[in-house]
Protein backbone atom coordinates (compact mmCIF):
# COMPACT_ATOMS: atom_id res chain seq x y z
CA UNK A 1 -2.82 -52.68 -20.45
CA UNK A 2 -4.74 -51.41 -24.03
CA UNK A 3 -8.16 -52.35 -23.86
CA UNK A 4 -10.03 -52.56 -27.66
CA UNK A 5 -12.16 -49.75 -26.12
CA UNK A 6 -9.41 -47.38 -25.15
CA UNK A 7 -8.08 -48.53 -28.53
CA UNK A 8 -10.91 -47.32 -30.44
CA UNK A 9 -11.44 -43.91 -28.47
CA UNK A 10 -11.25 -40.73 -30.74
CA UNK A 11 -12.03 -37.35 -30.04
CA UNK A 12 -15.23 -36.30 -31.37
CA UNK A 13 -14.48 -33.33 -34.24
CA UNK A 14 -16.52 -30.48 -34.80
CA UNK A 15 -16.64 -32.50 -38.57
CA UNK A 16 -17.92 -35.38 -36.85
CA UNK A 17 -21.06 -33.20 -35.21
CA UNK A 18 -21.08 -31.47 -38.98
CA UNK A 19 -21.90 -34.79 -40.75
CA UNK A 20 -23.74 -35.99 -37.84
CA UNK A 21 -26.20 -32.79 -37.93
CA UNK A 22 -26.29 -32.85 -41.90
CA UNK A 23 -24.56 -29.58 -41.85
CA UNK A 24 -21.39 -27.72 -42.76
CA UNK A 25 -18.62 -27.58 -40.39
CA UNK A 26 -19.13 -23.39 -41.11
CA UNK A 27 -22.27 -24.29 -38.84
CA UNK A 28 -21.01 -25.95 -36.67
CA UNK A 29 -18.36 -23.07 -35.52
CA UNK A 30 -21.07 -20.38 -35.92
CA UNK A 31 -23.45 -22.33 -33.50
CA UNK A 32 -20.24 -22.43 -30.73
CA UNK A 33 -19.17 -18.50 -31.64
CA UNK A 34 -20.89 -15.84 -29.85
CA UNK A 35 -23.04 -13.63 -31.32
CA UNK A 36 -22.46 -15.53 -34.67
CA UNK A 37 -25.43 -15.58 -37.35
CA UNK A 38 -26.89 -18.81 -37.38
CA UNK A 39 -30.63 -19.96 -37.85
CA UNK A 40 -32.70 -21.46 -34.91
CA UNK A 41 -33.16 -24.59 -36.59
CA UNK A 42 -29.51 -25.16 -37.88
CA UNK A 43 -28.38 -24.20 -34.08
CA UNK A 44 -30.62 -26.79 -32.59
CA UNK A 45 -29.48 -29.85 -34.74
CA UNK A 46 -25.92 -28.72 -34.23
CA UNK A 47 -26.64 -28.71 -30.01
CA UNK A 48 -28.44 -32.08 -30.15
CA UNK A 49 -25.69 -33.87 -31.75
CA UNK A 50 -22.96 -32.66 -30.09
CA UNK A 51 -24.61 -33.54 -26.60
CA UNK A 52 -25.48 -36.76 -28.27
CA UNK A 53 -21.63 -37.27 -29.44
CA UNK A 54 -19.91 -35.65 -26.43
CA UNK A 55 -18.54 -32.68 -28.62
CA UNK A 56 -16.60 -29.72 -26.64
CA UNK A 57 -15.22 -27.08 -28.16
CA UNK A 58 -11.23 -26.81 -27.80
CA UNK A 59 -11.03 -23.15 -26.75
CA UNK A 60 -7.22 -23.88 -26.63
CA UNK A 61 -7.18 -24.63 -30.64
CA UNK A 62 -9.36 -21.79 -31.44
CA UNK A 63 -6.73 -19.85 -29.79
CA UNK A 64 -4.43 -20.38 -32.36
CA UNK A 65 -6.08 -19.26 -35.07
CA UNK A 66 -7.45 -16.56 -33.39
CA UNK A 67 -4.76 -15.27 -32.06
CA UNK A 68 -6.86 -14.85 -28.66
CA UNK A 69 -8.12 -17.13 -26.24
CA UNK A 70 -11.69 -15.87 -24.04
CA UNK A 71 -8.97 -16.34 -20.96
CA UNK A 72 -8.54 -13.48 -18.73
CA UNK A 73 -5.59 -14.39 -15.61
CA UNK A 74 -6.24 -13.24 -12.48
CA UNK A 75 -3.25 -13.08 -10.46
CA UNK A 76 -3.30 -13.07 -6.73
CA UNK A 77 -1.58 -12.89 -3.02
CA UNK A 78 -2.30 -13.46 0.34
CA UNK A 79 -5.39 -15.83 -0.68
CA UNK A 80 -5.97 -16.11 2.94
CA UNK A 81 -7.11 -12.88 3.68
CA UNK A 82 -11.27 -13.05 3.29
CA UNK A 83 -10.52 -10.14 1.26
CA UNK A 84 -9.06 -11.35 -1.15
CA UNK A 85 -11.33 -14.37 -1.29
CA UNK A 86 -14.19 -11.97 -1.72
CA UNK A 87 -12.31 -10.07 -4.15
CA UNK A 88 -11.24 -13.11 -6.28
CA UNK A 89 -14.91 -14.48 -6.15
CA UNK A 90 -16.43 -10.99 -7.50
CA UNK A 91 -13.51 -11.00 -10.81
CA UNK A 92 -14.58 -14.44 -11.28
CA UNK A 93 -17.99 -14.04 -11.50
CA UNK A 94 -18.64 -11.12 -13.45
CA UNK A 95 -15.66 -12.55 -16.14
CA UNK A 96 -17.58 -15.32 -16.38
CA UNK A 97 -21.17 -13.14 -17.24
CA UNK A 98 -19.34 -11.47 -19.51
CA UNK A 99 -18.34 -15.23 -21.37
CA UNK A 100 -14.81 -15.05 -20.28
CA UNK A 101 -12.89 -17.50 -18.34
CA UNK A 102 -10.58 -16.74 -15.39
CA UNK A 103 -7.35 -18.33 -14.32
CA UNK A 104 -6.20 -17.69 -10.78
CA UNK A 105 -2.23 -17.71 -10.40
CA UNK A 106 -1.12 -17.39 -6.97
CA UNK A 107 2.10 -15.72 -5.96
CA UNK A 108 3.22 -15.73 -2.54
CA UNK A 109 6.69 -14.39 -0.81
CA UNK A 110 9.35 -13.77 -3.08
CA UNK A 111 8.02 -15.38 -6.12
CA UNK A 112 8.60 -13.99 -9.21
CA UNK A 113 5.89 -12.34 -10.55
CA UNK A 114 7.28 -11.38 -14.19
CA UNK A 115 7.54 -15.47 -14.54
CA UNK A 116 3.99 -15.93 -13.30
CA UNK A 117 2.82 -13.62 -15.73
CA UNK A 118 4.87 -14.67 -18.83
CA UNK A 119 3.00 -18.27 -18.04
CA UNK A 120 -0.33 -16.58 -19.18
CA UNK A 121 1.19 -15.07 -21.89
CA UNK A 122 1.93 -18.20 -23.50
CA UNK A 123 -1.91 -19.33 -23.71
CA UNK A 124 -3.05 -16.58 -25.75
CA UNK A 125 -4.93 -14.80 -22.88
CA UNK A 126 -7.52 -11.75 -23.29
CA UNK A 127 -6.13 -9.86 -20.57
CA UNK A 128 -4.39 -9.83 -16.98
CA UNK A 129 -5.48 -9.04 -13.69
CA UNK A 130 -3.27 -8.30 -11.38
CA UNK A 131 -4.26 -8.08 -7.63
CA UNK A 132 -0.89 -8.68 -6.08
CA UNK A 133 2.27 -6.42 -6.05
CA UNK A 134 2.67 -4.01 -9.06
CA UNK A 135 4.20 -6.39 -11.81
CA UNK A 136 8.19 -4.67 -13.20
CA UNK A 137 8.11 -2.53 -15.54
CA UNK A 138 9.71 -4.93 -18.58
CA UNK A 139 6.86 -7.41 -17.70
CA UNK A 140 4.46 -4.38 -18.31
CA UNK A 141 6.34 -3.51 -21.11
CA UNK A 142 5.93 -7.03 -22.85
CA UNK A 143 2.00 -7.35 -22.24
CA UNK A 144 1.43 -3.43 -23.94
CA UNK A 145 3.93 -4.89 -26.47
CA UNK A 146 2.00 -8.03 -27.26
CA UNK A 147 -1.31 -6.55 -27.21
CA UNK A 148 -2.65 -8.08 -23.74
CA UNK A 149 -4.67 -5.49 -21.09
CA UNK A 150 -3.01 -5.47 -18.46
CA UNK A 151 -5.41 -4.33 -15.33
CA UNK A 152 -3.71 -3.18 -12.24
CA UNK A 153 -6.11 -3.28 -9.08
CA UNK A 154 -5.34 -0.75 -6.16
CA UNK A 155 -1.75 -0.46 -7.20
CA UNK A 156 0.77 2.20 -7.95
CA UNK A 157 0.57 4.16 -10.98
CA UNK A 158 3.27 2.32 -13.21
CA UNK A 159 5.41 3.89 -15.65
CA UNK A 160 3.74 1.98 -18.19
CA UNK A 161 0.90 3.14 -19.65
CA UNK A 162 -1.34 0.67 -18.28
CA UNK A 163 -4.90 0.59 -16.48
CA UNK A 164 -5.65 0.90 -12.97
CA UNK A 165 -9.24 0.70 -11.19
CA UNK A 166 -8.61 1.65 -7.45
CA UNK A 167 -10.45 1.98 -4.00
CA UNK A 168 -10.62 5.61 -2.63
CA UNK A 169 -7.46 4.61 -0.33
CA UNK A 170 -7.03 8.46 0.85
CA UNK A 171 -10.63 8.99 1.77
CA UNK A 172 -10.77 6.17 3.62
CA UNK A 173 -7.99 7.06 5.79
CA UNK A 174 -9.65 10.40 6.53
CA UNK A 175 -13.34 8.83 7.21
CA UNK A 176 -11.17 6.77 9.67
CA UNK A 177 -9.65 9.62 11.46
CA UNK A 178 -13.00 11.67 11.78
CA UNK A 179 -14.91 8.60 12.97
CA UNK A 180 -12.50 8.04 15.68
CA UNK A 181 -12.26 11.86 16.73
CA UNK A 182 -15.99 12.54 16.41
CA UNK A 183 -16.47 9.43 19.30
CA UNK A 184 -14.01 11.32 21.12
CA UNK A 185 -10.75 9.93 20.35
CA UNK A 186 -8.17 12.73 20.65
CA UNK A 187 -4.97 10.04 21.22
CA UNK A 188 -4.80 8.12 18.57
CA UNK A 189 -2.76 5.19 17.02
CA UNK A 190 -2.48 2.97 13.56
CA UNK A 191 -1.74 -0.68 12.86
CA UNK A 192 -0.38 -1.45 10.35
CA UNK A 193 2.45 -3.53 8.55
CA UNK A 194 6.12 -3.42 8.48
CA UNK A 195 6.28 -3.27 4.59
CA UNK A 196 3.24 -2.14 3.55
CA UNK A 197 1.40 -2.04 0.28
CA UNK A 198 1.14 0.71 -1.56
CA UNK A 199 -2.90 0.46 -0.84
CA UNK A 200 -2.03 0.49 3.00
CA UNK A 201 0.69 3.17 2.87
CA UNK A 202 -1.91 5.93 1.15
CA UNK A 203 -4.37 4.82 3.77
CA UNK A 204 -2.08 5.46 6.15
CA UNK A 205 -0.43 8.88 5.05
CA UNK A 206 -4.14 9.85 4.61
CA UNK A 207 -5.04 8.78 8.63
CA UNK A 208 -2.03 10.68 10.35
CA UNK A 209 -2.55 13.72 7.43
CA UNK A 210 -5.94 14.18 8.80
CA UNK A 211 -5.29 13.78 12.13
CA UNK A 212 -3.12 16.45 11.88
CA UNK A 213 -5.90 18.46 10.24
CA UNK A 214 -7.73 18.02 13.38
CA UNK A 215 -5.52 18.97 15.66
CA UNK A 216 -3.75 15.98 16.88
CA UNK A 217 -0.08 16.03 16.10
CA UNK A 218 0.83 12.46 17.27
CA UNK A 219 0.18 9.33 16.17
CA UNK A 220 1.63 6.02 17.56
CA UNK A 221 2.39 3.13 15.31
CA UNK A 222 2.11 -0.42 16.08
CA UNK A 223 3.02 -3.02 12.83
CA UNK A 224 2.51 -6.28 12.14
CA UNK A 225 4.71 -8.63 10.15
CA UNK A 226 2.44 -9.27 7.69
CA UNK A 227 -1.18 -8.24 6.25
CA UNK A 228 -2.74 -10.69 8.47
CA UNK A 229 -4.35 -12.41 11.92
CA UNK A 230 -0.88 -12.87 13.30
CA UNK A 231 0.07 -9.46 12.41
CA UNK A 232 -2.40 -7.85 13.97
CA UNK A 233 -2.04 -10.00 17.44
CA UNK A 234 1.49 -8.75 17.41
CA UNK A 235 0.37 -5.13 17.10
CA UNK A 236 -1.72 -5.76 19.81
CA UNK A 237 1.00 -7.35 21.70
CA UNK A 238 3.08 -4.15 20.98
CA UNK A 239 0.32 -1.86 22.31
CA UNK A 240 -0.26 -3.60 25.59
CA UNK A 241 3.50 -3.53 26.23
CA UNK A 242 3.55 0.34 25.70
CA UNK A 243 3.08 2.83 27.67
CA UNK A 244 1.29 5.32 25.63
CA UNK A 245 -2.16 6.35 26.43
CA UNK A 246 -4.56 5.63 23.20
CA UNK A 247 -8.16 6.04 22.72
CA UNK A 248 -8.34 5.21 19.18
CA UNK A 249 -7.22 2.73 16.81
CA UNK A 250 -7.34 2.84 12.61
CA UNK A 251 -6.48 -0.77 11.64
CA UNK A 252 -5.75 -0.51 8.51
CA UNK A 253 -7.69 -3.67 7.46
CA UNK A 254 -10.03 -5.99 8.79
CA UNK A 255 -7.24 -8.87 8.80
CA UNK A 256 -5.44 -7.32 10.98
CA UNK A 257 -8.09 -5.69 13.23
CA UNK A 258 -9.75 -9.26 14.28
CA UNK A 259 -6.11 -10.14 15.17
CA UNK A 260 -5.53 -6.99 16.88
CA UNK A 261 -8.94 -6.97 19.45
CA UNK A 262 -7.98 -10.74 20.07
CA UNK A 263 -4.84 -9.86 21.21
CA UNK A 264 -6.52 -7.07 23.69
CA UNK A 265 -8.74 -9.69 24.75
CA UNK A 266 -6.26 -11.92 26.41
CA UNK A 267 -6.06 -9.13 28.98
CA UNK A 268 -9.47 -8.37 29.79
CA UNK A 269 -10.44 -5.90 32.59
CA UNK A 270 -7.93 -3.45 31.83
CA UNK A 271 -9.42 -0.29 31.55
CA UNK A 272 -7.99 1.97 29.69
CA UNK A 273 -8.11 -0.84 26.86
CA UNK A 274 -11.51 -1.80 27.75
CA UNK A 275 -12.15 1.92 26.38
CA UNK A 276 -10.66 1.64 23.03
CA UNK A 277 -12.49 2.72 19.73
CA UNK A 278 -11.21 0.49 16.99
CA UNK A 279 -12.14 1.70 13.18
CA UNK A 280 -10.67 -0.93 10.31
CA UNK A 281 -11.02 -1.18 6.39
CA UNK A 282 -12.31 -3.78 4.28
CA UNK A 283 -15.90 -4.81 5.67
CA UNK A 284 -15.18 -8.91 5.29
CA UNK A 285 -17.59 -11.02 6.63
CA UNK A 286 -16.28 -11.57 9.86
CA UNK A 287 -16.11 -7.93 10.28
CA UNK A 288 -19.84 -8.22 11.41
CA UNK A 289 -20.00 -11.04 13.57
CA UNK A 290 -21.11 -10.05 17.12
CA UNK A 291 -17.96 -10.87 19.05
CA UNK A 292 -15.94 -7.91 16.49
CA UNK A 293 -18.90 -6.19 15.61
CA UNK A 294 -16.39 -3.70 13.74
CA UNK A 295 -16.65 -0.17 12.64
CA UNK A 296 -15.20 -0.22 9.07
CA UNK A 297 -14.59 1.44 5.88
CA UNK A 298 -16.58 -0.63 3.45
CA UNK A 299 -14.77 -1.67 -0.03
CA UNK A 300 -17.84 -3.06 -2.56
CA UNK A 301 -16.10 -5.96 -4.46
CA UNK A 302 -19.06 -6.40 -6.92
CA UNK A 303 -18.65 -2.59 -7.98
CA UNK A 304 -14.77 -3.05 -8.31
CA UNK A 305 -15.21 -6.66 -10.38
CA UNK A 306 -17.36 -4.36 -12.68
CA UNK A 307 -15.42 -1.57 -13.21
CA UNK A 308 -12.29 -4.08 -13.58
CA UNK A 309 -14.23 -6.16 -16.37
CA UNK A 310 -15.31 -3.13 -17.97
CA UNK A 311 -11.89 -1.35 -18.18
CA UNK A 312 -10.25 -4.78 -19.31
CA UNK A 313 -12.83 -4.66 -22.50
CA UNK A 314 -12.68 -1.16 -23.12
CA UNK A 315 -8.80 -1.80 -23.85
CA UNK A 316 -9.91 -4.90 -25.72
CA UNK A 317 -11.92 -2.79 -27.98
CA UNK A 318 -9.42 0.13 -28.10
CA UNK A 319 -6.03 -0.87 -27.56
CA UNK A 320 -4.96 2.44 -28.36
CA UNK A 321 -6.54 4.45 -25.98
CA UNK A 322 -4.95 6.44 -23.20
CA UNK A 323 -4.28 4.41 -19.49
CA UNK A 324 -7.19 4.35 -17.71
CA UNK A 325 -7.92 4.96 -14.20
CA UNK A 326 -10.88 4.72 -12.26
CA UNK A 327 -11.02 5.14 -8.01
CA UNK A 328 -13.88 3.74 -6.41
CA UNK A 329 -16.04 5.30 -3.43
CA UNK A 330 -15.95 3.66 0.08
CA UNK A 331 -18.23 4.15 2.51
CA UNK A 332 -18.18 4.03 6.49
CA UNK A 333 -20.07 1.24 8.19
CA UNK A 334 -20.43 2.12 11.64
CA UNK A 335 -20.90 -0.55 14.07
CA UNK A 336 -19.91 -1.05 18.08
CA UNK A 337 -16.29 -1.08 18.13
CA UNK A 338 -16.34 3.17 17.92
CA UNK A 339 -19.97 3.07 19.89
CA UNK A 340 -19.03 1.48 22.95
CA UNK A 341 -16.49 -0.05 25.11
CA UNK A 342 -14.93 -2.88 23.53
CA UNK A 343 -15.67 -5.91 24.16
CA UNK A 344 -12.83 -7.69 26.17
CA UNK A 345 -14.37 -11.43 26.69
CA UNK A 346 -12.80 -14.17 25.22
CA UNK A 347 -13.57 -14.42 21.95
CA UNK A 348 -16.01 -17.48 21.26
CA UNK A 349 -14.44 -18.19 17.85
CA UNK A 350 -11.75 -17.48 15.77
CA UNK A 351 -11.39 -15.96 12.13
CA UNK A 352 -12.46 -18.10 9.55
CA UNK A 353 -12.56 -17.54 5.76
CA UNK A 354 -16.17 -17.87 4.31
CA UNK A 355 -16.50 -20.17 1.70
């Protein structure tokens, strides 16, 4: 049923806070566009009555005649890795400091991601993020076509000239390998997934590449399903139903590893397990709590959401220029999981996301 007070609702204009203000409606927009020339005094009557009217700008309409919305896409999978959380978070944040606004599109499984993309295209966006798997070429294609930075994060190189910002995946694989050897390690093994990324395959031609460099000629894999807990408890499952000798471990991220050592857990007081060093990637949260306490190759989020932001409005500003591409330094935190025996009690608690 119509009320007479939905009946008389209307959407406060920016020429209702104009006349309201006793100023142009020219004010009014300068006062809500950054960086805009607009006096002190004119810019406080404007803010007064429009949080006296209940006035909010329609970013969406400004669009249009802009041809460019302040809307950057950030799209994303496997949003249940703390990763990615932590990753997502970092975009988010410094998008927003730099007066963007983000839009997180999730694509899982065998979703396609040219759609998912197109969808942003059709609101005008500033730019895409992609975190997931390395968008088709046409889809690529379309954005440099249209004018919308595209931003691949730790992905392939694509034959489209667009930009990339990237973790050091190949160093990190070799600051693995030497960890593990300089605690002793001279058997060695690598979980990792059946299919995996392109991040996870460099890590992992980098691992067995150095090994080799060090002398060790063999290394056993165990793989997961997927980039995740249950992944890594089936690796684990797959070690302790081997019968190969291993004193080292490179999980190639944390997801997996806290999987993995729960796995080896379930059959505590078996010693050459008990013996294990265990060196992962990432550096989530949970890689620090006391019952992992886990050696890892640290990835700074807030120095890739920088560089990300800043590549994104560099190709703003030049749209021109040649593809960008930026890899990031990771460092090696070194914790208990390559300094001592692991730990085989039962685990106290599982893996939780923090929010």
């Amino acid at each position: 049923m119509t009320t007479d007070k939905t009946r008389s609702y209307r959407k406060v204009t920016s020429v209702d806070v104009a006349k309201h203000a006793g100023v142009s409606r020219s004010a009014v927009s300068r006062t809500f566009t950054p960086n805009a020339s607009v006096s002190a005094d004119t810019r406080e009557k404007v803010l007064k009555s429009a949080a006296q009217l209940g006035y909010r700008v329609n970013k969406l309409a400004s669009s249009l005649t802009n041809n460019r919305s302040d809307l950057v896409g950030i799209v994303a999978s496997n949003i249940d890795n703390p990763f990615r959380i932590k990753q997502i978070e970092a975009l988010s944040r410094e998008l927003m400091r730099h007066n963007l606004k983000p839009i997180l599109l999730v694509v899982e499984g065998s979703e396609d991601l040219s759609r998912i993309i197109g969808m942003l295209l059709e609101y005008n966006v500033s730019g895409v993020i992609v975190t997931s798997d390395t968008p088709p070429q046409s889809i690529c294609e379309e954005c440099v076509a249209l004018g919308v930075p595209m931003v691949l994060v730790n992905k392939a190189q694509s034959n489209v000239a667009v930009d990339r910002v990237l973790l050091d995946n190949e160093k990190s694989g070799q600051l693995a390998a030497q960890e593990l050897y300089d605690t002793g390690c001279r058997t060695m093994a690598i979980v990792t997934t059946e299919q995996p990324s392109y991040s996870l395959r460099v890590r992992t031609e980098s691992f067995v590449s150095h090994c080799d460099a060090l002398g060790i000629k063999k290394v056993t894999f165990f793989r997961g399903e997927q980039q995740d807990y249950q992944g890594g408890q089936r690796a684990g499952q797959q070690l302790q139903s081997s019968h190969e000798s291993i004193q080292g471990v490179f999980c190639v991220s944390d997801y997996l590893a806290l999987g993995f050592m729960d796995q080896l857990r379930m059959v505590a007081g078996n010693p050459s397990l008990s013996a294990l060093k265990i060196v992962s990637c990432d550096d989530i949260p949970q890689a620090s709590w006391p019952i992992y306490d886990l050696s890892t190759i640290r990835q700074d989020t807030t120095i890739l959401a920088q560089n990300v932001v800043s590549v994104l409005q560099q190709r703003i500003s030049n749209p021109s220029a040649a593809a960008a591409v930026k890899i990031l330094d990771v460092t090696l935190v070194k914790r208990s999981s390559t300094r001592k025996n692991l730990r085989l009690e039962q685990p106290s608690q599982g893996p939780r996301s923090s929010s």
